[in-house]
Protein backbone atom coordinates (compact mmCIF):
# COMPACT_ATOMS: atom_id res chain seq x y z
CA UNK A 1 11.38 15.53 7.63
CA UNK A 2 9.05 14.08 10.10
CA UNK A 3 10.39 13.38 13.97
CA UNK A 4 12.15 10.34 14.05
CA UNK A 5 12.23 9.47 17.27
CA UNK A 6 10.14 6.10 17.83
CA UNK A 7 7.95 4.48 15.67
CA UNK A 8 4.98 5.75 13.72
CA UNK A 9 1.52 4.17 14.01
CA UNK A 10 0.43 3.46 10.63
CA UNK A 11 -3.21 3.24 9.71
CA UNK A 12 -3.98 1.74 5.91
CA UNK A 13 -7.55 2.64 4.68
CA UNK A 14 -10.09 0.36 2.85
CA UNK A 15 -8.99 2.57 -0.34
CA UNK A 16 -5.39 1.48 -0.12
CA UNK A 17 -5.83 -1.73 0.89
CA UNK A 18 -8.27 -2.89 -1.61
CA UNK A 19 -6.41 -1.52 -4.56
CA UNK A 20 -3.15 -3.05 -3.51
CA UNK A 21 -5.20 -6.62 -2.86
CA UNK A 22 -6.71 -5.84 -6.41
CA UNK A 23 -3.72 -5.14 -7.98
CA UNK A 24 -2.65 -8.36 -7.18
CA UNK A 25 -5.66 -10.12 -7.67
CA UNK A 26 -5.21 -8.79 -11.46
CA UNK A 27 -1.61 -10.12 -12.30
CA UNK A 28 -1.29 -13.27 -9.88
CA UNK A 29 1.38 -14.71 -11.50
CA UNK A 30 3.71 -11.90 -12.21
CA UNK A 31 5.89 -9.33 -9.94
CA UNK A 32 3.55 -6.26 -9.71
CA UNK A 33 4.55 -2.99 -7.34
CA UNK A 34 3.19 0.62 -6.67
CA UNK A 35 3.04 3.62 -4.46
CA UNK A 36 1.57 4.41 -1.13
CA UNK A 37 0.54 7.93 -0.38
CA UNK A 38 -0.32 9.52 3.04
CA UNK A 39 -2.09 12.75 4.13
CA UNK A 40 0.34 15.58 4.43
CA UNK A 41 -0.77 16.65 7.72
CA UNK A 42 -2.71 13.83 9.76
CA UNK A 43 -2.29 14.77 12.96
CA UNK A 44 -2.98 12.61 16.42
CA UNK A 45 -4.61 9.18 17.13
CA UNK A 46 -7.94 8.99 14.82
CA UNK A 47 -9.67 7.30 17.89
CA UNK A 48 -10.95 4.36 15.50
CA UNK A 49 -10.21 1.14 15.68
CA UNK A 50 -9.73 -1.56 12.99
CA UNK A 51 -7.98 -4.88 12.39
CA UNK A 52 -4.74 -5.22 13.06
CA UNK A 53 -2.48 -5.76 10.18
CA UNK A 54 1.36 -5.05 11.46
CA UNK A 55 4.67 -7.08 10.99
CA UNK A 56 5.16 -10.44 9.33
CA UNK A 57 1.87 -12.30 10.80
CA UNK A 58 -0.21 -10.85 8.15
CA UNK A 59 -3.07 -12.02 10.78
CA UNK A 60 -6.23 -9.87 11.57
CA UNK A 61 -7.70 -9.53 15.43
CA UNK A 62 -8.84 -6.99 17.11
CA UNK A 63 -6.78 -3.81 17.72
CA UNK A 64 -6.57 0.06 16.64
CA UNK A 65 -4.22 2.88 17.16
CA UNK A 66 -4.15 5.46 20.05
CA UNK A 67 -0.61 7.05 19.82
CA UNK A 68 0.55 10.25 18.80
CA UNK A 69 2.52 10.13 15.52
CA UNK A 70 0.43 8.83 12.81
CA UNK A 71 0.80 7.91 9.33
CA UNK A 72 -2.48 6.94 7.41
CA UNK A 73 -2.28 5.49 4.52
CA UNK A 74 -5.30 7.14 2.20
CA UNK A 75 -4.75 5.72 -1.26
CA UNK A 76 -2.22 3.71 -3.29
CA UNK A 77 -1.21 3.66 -7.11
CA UNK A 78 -0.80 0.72 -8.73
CA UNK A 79 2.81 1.42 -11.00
CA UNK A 80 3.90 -1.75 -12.25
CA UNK A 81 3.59 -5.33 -13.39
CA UNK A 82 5.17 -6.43 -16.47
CA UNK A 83 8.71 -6.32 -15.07
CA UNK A 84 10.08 -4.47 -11.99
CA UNK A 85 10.24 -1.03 -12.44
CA UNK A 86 13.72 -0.04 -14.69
CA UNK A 87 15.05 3.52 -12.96
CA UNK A 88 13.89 5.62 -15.67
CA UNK A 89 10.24 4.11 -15.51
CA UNK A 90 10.78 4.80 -12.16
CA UNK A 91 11.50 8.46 -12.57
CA UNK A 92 8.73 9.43 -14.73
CA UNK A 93 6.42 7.42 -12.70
CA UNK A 94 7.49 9.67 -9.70
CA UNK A 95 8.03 12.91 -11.33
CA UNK A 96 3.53 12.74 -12.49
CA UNK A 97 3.08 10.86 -9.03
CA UNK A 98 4.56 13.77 -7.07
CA UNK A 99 2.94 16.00 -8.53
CA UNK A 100 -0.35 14.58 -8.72
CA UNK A 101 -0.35 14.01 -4.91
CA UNK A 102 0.74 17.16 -3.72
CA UNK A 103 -2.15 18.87 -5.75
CA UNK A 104 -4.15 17.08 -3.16
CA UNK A 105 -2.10 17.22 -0.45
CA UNK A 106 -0.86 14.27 0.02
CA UNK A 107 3.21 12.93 -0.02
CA UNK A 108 4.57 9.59 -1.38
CA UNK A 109 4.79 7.41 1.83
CA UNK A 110 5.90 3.75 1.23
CA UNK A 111 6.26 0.96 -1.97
CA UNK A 112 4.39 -1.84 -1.75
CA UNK A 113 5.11 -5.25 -3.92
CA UNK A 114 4.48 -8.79 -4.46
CA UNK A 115 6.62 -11.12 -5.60
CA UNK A 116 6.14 -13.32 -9.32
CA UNK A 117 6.33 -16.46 -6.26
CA UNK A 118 3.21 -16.95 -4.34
CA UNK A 119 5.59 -18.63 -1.79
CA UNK A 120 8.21 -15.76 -1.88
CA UNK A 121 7.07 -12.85 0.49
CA UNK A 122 10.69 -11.24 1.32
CA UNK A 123 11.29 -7.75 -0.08
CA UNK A 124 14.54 -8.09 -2.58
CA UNK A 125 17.06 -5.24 -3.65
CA UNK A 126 14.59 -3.15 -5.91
CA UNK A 127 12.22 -3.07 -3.22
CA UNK A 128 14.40 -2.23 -0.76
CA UNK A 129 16.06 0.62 -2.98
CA UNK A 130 12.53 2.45 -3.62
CA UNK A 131 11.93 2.43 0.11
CA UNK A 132 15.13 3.79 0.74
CA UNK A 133 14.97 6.54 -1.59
CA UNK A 134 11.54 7.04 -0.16
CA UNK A 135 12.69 7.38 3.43
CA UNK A 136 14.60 10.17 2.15
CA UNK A 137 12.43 12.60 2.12
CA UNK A 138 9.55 10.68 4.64
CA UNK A 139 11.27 9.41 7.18
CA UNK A 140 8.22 7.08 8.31
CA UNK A 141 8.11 5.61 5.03
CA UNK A 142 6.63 1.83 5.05
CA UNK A 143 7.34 -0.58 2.75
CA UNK A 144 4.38 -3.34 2.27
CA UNK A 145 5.06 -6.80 0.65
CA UNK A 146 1.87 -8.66 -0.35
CA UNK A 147 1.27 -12.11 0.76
CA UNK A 148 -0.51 -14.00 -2.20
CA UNK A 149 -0.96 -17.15 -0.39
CA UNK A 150 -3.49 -15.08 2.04
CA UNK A 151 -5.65 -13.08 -0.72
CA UNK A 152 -8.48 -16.08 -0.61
CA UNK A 153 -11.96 -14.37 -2.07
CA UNK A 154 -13.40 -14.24 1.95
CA UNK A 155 -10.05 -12.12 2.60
CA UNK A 156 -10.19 -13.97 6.04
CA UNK A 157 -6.76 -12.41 7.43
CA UNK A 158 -4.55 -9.33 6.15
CA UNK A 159 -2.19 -10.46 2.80
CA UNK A 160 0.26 -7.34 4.42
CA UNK A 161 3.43 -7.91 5.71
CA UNK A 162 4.55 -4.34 6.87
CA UNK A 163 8.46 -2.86 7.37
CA UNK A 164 9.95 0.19 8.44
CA UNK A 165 13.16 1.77 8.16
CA UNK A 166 15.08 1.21 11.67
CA UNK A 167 18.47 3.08 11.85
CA UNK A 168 19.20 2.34 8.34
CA UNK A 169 17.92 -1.10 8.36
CA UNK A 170 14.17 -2.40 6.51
CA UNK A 171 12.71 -4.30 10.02
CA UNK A 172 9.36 -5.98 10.21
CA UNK A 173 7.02 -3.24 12.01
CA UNK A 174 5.78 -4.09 15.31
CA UNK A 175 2.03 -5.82 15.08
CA UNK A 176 0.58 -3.31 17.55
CA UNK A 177 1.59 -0.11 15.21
CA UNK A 178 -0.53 -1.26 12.31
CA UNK A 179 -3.95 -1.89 11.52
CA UNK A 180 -6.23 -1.96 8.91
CA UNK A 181 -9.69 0.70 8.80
CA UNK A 182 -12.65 -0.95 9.79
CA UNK A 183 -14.28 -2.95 7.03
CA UNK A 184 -10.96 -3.40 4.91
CA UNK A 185 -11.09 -6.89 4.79
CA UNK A 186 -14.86 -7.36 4.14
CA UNK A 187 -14.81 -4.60 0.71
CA UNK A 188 -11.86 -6.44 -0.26
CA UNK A 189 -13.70 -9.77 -0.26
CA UNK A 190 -16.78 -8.25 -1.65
CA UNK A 191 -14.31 -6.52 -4.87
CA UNK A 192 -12.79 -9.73 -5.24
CA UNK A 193 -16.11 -11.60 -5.96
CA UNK A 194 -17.54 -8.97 -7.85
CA UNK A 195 -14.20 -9.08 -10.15
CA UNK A 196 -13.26 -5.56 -9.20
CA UNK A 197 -9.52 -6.11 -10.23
CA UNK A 198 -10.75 -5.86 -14.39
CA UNK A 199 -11.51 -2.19 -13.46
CA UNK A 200 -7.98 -1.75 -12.06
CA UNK A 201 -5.00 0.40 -14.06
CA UNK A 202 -1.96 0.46 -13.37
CA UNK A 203 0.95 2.57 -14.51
CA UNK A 204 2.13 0.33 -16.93
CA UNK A 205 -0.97 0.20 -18.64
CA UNK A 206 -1.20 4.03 -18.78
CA UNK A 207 1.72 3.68 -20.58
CA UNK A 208 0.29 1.42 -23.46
CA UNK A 209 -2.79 3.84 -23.49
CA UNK A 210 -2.72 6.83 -21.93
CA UNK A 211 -6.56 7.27 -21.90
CA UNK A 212 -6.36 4.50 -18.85
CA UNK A 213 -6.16 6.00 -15.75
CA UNK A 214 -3.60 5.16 -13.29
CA UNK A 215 -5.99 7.36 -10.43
CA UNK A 216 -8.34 5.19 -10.99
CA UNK A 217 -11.08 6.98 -10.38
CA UNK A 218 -14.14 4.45 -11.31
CA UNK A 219 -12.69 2.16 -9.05
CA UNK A 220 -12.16 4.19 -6.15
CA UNK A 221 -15.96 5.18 -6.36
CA UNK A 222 -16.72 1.81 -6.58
CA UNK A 223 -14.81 0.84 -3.28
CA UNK A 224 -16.48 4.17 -1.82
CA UNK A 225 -19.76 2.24 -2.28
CA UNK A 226 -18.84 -0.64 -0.90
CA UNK A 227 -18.05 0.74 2.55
């Protein structure tokens, strides 16, 4: 367990934002969700600066981190979107997750979800129940919900709305503690247009063919290129 005593910068790379954005993109009209995953060991401040992307404004500005606890968020994986995930889903969608990750050491560090309503942005009880059981065992776990009415093809602003786990309690994350890597917003816009989210897979379609893969390893080169 990581030191709990203030709150943890958070940092969320072009990588994990532009899959989550994609993931989206791909299934606008249904509830879709998936993991976040962090770098085991990140150390101190990165010293670069980004967009800011914290709390509930979703808005982005100029900004960047400079503290000492960090959490930077590397990569995502998109689980689910034909329903919300059921708990054994859930389980074997951790159990190759966990894995997976710590092979390259990384750890399961937040949820992230968007709601079937473009007009409904508040985390509800499954949400908040993966996060908790998150927190567990990372105790500066975020938990992301995705903002459809903001994911317009110029990706003008963040689509994030960012929470933390306060004493118990799922609070919206002070603005200052998050921000977005340089250029997230721009690749996003450029994936959109280009159509990106086709290339996307997500864990529910690994699980009607297990020759897609959830990793997503075409895309990610793809968004490499487009930094």
């Amino acid at each position: 367990m990581q030191n709990n005593i203030g709150e943890a910068e958070v940092e969320i790379s072009v990588q994990a934002y532009s899959k989550m954005i994609l993931h989206a993109a791909k299934y606008p009209s249904r509830a879709i969700s998936g993991l976040l995953l962090a770098e085991q060991n990140p150390g101190r401040g990165s010293g670069r600066r980004g967009s800011e992307a914290g709390g509930g404004s979703g808005d982005g500005g100029g900004g960047g981190l400079a503290g000492s606890r960090r959490v930077l968020l590397t990569d995502c994986v998109p689980l689910f979107h034909l329903a919300l995930p059921l708990a054994p889903m859930l389980e074997v969608a951790f159990a190759q997750l966990d894995m997976w990750a710590k092979e390259k050491d990384l750890v399961i560090a937040g949820y992230y979800q968007a709601n079937e309503s473009c007009t409904d942005v508040s985390p509800n009880q499954v949400a908040y129940k993966i996060s908790d059981l998150i927190s567990e065992n990372y105790s500066d776990a975020v938990l992301i919900m995705i903002e459809n009415r903001r994911m317009s093809r110029d990706c003008a602003t963040s689509a994030l709305h960012v929470y933390n786990n306060s004493g118990g309690q799922w609070q919206t994350k002070q603005p200052g503690l998050v921000c977005l890597e340089p250029d997230c917003l721009a690749v996003a816009s450029g994936l959109l247009i280009q159509r990106a989210h086709v290339q996307l897979m997500d864990f529910d379609n690994h699980l009607d063919n297990p020759t897609l893969d959830w990793a997503n390893p075409v895309l990610n080169r793809l968004i490499l290129d487009s930094c």
